[in-house]
N, C-alpha and C. Protein backbone atom coordinates (compact mmCIF):
# COMPACT_ATOMS: atom_id res chain seq x y z
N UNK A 1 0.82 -1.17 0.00
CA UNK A 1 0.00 0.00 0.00
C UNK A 1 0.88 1.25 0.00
N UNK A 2 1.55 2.02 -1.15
CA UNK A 2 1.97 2.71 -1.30
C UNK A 2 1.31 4.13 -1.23
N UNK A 3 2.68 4.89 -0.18
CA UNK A 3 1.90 6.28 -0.13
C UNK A 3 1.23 6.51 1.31
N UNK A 4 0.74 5.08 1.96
CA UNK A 4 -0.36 4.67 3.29
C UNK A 4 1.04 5.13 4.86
N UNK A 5 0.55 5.73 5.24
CA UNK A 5 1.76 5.59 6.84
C UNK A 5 0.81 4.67 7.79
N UNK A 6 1.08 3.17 7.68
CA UNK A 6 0.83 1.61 7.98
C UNK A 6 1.60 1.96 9.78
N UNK A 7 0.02 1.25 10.44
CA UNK A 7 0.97 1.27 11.94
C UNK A 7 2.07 0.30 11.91
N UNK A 8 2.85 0.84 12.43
CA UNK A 8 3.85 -0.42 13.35
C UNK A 8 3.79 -0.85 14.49
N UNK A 9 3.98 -2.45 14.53
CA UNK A 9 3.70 -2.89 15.45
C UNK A 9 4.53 -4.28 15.86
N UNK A 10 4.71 -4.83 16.84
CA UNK A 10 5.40 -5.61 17.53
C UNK A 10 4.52 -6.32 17.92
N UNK A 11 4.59 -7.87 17.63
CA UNK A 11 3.56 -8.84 18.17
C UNK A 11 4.24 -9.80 19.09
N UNK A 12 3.38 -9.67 20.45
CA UNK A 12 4.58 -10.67 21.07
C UNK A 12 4.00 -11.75 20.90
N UNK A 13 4.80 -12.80 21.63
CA UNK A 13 4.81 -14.40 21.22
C UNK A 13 3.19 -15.13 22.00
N UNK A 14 2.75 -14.57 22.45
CA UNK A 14 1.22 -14.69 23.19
C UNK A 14 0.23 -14.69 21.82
N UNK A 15 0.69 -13.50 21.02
CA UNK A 15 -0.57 -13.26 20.71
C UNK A 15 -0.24 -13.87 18.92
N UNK A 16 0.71 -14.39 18.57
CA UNK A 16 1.18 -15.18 17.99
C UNK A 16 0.61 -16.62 17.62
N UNK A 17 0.97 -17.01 19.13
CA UNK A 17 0.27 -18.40 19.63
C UNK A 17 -0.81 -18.30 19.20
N UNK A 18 -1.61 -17.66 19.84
CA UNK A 18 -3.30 -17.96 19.85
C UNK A 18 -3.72 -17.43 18.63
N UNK A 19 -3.26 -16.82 18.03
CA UNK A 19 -3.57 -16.35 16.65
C UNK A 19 -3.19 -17.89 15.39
N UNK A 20 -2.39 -18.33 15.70
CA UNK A 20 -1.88 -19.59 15.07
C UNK A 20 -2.81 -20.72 15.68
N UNK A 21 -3.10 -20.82 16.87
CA UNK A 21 -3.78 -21.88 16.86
C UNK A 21 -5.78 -21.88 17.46
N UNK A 22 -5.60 -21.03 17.37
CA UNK A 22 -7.09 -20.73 17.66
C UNK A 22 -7.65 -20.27 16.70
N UNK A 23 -9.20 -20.67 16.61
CA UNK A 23 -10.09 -20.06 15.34
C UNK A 23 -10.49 -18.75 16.06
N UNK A 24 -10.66 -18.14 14.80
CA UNK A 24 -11.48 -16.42 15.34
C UNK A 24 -11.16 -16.10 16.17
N UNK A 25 -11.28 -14.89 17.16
CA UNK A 25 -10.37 -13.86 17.39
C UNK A 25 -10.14 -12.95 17.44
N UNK A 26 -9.40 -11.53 18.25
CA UNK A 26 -8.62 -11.22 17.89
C UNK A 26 -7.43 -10.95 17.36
N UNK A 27 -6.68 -11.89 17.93
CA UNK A 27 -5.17 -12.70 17.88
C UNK A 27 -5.71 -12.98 16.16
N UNK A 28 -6.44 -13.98 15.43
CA UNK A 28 -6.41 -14.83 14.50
C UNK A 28 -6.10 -13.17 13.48
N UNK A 29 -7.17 -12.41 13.64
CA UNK A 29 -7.32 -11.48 13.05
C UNK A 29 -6.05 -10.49 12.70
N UNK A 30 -5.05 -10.54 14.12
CA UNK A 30 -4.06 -9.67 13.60
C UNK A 30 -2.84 -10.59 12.61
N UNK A 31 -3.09 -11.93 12.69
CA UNK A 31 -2.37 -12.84 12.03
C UNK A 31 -2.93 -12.76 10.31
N UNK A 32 -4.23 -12.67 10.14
CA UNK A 32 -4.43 -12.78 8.69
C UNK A 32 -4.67 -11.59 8.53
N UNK A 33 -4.33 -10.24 8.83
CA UNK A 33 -3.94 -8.42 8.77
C UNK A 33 -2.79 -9.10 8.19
N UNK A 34 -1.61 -9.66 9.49
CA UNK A 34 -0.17 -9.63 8.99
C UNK A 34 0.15 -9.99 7.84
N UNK A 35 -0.79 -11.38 7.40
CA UNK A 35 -0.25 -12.13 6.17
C UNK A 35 -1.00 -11.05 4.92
N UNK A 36 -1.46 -10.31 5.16
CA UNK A 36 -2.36 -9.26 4.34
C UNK A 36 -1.52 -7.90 3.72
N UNK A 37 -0.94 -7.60 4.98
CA UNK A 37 -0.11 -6.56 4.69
C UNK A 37 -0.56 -5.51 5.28
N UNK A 38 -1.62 -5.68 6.22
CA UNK A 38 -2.35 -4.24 6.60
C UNK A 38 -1.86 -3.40 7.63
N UNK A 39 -0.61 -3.95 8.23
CA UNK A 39 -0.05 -3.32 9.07
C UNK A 39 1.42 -3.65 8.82
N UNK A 40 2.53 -2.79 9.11
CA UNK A 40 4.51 -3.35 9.49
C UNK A 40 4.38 -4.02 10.60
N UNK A 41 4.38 -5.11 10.77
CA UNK A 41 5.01 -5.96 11.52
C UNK A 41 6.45 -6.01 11.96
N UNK A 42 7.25 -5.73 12.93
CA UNK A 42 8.49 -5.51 12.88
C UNK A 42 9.18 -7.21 13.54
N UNK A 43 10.45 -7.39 13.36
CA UNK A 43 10.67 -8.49 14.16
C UNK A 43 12.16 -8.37 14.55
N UNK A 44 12.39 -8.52 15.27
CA UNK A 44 14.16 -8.80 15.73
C UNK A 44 14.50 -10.42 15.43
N UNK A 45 15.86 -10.37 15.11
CA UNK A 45 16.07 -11.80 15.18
C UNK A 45 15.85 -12.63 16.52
N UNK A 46 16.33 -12.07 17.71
CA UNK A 46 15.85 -12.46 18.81
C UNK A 46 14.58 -12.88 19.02
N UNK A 47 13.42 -12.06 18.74
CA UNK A 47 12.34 -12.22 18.97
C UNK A 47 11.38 -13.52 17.74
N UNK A 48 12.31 -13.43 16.71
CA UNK A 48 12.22 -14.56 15.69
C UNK A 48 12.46 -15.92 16.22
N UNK A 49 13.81 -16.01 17.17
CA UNK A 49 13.69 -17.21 18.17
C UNK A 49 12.62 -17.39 18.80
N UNK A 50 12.57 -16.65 19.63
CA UNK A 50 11.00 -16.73 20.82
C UNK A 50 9.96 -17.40 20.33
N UNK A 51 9.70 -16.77 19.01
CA UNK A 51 8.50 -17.32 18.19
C UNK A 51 8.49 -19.15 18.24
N UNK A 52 9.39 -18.88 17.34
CA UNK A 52 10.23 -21.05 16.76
C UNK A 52 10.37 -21.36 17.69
N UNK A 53 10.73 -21.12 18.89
CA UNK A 53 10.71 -21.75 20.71
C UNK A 53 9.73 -22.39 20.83
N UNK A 54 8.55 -21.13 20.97
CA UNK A 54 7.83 -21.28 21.96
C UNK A 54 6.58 -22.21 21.34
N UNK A 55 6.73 -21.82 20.08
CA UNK A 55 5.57 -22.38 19.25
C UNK A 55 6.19 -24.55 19.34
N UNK A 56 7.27 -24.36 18.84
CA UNK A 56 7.86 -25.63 19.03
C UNK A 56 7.58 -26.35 19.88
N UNK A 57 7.76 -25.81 21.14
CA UNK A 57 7.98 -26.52 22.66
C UNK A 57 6.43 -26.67 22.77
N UNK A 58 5.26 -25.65 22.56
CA UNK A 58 4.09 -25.59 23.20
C UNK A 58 2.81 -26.60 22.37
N UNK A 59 3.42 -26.92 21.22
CA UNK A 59 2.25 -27.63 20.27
C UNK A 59 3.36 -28.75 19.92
N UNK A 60 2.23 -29.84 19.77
CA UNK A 60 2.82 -31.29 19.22
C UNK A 60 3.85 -31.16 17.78
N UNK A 61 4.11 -32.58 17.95
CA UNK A 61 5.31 -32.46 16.71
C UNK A 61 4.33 -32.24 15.75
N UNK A 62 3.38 -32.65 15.20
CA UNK A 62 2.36 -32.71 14.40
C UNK A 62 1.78 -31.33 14.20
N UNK A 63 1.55 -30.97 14.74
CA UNK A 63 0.86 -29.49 14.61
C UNK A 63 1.67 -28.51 14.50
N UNK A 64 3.12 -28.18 14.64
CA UNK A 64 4.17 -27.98 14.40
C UNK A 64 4.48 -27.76 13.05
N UNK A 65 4.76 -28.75 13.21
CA UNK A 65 4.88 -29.30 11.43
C UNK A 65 4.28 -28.80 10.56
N UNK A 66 2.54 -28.64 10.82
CA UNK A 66 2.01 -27.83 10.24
C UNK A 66 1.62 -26.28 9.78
N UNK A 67 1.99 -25.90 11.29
CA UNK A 67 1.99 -24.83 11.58
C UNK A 67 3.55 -23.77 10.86
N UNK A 68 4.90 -24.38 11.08
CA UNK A 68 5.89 -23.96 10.72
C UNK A 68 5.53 -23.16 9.48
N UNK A 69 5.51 -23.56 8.51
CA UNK A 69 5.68 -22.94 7.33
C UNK A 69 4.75 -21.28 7.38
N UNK A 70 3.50 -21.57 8.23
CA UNK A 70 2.66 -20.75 8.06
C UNK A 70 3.71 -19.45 8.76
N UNK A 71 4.48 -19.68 10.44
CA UNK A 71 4.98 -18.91 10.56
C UNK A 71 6.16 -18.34 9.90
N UNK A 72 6.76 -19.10 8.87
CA UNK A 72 7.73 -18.52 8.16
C UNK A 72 7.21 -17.81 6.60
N UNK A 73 6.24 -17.43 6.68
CA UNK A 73 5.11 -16.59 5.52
C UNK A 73 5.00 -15.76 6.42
N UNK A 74 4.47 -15.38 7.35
CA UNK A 74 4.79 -14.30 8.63
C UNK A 74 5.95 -13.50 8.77
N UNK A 75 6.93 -14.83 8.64
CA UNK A 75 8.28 -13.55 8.79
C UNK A 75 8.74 -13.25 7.45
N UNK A 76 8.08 -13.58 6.24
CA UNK A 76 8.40 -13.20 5.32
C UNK A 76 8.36 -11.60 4.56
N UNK A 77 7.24 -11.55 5.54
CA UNK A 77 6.52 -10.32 5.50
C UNK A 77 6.44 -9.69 6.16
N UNK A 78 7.66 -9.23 7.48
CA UNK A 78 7.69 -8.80 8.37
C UNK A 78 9.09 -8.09 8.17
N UNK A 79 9.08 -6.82 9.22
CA UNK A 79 10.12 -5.82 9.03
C UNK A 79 11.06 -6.11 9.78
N UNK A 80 12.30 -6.64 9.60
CA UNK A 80 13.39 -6.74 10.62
C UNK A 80 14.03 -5.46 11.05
N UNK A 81 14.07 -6.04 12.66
CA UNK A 81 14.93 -4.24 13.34
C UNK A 81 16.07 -4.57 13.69
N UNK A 82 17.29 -3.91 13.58
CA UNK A 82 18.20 -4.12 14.28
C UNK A 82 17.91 -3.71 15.49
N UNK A 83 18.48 -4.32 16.62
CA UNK A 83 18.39 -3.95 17.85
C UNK A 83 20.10 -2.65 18.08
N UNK A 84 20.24 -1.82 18.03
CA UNK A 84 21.23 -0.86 18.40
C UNK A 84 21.16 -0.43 20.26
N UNK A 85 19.98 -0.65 20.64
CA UNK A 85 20.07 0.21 22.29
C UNK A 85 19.08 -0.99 22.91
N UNK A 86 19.30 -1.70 23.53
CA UNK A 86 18.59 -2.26 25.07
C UNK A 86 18.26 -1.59 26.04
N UNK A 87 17.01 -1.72 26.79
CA UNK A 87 16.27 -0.86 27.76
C UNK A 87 16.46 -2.07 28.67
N UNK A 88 17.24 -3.48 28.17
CA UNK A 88 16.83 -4.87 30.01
C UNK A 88 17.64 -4.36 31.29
N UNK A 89 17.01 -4.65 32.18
CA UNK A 89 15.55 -5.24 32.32
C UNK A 89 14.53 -3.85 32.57
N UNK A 90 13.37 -4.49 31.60
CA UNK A 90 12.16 -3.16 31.98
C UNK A 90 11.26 -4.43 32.35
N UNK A 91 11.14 -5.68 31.72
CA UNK A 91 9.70 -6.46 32.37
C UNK A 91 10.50 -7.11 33.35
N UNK A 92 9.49 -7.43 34.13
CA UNK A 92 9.73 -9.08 34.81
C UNK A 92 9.95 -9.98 34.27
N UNK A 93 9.86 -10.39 33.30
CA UNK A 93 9.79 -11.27 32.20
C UNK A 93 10.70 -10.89 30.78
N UNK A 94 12.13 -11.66 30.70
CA UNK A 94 12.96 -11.40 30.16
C UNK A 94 12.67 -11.48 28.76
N UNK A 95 11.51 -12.53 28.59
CA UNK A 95 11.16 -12.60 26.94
C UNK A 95 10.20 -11.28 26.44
N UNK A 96 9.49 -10.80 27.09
CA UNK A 96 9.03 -9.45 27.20
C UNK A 96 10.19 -8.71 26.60
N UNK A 97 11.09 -8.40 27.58
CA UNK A 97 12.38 -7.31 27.07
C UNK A 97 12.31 -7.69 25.59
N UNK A 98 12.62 -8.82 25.47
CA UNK A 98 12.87 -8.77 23.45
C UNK A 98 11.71 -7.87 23.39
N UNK A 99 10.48 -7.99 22.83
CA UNK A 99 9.37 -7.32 22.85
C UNK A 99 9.47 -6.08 22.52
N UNK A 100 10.34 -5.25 23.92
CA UNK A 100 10.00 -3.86 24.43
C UNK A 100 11.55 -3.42 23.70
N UNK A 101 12.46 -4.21 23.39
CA UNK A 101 13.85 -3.88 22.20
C UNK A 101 12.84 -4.02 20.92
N UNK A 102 12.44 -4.55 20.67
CA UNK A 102 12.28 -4.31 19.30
C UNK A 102 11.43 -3.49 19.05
N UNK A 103 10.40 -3.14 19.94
CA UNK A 103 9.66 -1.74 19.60
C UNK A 103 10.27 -0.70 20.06
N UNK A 104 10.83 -0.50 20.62
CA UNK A 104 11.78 0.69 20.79
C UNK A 104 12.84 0.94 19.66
N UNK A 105 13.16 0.20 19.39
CA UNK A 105 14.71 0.03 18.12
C UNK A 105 13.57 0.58 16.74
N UNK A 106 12.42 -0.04 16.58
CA UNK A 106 11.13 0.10 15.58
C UNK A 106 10.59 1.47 14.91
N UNK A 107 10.26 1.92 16.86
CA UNK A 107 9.16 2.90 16.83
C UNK A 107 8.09 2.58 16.61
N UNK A 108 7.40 1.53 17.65
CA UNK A 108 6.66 0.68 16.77
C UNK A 108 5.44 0.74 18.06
N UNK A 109 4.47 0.02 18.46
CA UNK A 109 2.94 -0.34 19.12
C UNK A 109 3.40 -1.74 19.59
N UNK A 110 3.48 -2.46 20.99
CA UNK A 110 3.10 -3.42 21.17
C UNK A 110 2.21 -4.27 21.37
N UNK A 111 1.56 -5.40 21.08
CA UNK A 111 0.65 -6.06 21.07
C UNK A 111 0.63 -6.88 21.91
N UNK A 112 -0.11 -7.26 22.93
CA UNK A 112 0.31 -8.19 23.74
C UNK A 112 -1.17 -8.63 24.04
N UNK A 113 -1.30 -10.12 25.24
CA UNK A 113 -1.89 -10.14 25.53
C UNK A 113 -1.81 -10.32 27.17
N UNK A 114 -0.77 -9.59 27.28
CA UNK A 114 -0.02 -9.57 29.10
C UNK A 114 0.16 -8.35 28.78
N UNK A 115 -0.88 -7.08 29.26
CA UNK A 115 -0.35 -5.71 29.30
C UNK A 115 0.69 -5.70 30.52
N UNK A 116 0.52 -6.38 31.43
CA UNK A 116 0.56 -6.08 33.03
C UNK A 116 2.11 -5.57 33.16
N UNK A 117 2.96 -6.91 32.45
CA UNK A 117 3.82 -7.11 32.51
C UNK A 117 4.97 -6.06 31.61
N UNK A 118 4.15 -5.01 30.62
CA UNK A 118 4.93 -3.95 29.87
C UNK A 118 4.33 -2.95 30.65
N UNK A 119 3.76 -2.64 31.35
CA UNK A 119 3.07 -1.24 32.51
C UNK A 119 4.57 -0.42 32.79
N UNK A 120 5.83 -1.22 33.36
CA UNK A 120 7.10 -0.30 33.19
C UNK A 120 7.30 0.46 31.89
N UNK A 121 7.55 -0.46 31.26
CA UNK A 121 8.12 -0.10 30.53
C UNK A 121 6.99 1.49 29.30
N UNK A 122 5.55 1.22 29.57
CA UNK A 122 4.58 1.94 29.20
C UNK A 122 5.29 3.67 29.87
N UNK A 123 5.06 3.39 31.12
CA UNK A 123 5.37 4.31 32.06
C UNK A 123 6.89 5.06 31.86
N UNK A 124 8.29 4.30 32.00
CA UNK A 124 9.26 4.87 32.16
C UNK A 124 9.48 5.18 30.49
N UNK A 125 9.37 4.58 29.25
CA UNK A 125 9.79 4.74 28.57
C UNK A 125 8.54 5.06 27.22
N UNK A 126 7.56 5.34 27.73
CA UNK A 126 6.70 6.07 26.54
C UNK A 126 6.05 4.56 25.81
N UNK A 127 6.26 3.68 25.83
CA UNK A 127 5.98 2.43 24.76
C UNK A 127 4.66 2.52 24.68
N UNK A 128 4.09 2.53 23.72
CA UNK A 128 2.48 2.36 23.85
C UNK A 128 2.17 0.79 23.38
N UNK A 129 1.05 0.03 24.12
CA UNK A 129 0.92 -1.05 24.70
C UNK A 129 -0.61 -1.48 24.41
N UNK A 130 -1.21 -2.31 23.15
CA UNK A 130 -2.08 -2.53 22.80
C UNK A 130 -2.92 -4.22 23.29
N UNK A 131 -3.96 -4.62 23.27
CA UNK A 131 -4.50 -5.48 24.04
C UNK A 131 -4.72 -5.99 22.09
N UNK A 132 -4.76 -7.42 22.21
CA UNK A 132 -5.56 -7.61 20.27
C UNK A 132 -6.49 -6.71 20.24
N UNK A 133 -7.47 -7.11 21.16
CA UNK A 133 -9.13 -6.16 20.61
C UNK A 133 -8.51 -4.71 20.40
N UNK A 134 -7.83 -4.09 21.11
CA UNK A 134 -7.39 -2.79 21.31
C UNK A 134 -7.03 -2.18 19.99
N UNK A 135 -6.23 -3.22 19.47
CA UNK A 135 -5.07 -3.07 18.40
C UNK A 135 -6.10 -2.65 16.87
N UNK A 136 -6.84 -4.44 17.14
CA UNK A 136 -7.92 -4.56 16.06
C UNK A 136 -8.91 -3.68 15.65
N UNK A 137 -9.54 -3.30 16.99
CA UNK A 137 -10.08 -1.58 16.53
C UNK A 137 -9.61 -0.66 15.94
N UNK A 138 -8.51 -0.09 16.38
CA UNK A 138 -7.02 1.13 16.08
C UNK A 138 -7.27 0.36 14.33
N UNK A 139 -6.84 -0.77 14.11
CA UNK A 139 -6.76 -1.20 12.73
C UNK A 139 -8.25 -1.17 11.79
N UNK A 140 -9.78 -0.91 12.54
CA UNK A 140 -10.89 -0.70 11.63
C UNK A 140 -11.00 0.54 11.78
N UNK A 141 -10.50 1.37 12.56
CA UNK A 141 -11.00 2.66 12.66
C UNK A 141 -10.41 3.32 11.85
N UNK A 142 -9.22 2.83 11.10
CA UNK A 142 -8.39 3.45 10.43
C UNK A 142 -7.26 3.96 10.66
N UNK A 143 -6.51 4.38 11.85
CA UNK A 143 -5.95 4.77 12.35
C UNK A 143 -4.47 4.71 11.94
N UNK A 144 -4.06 5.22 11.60
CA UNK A 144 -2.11 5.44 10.71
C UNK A 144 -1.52 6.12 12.26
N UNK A 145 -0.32 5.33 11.80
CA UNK A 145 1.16 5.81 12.80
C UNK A 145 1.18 7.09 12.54
């Protein structure tokens, strides 16, 4: 969509999951946006691990299997950031920090479905911090970065 200023956004590995393996949604919804193009998706290589981790470890070999390819059409189409500056630790939760580096390095919206746990980092460092439904609205209402 040339010409469009497309939000950016950071999807963490929560909303990933349930977007991959759950029908309908919010989550599903920002997954077939992503494969759509309707938003920059940003990704760090770091946070590209997290993904292949967590998805790996959390669903059978079988569903895996299936699932893989779909997430590598995801990152096909997704904006890689270099990470240049680290803010760790801002969460409790160290896989978070990837998260809150790559939207910071971005300039980007996080998506989560654990606000609780980016509330620092909201607070000390400006990050703005979207819920799916939150996001998914911002994305019908029209709303540009």
């Amino acid at each position: 969509m040339p010409g469009l200023a497309l939000l950016r956004i950071v999807v963490d590995t929560n909303v990933v999951f349930e977007g991959l393996t759950k029908q309908g949604g919010a989550s599903g919804l920002i997954v077939d946006a992503w494969l759509a193009g309707l938003m920059v998706v940003c990704v760090s290589n770091a946070l590209v691990y997290e993904y292949s981790d967590v998805l790996s470890r959390k669903l059978s070999a079988e569903r895996w299997r299936k699932l893989k390819p779909v997430l590598g059409q995801l990152l096909s189409v997704a904006q890689y950031t270099n990470i240049y500056f680290s803010w760790r630790p801002t969460s409790p939760d160290a896989g978070d920090d990837l998260v809150i580096d790559c939207a910071m390095n971005a300039g980007a919206i996080v998506v989560t479905s654990n606000i609780r746990d980016f509330q620092s980092a909201k607070k000390s460092l400006g990050l703005r911090v979207l819920t799916p439904v939150q996001f998914v609205e911002a994305l019908a209402s029209g709303e540009k970065s």
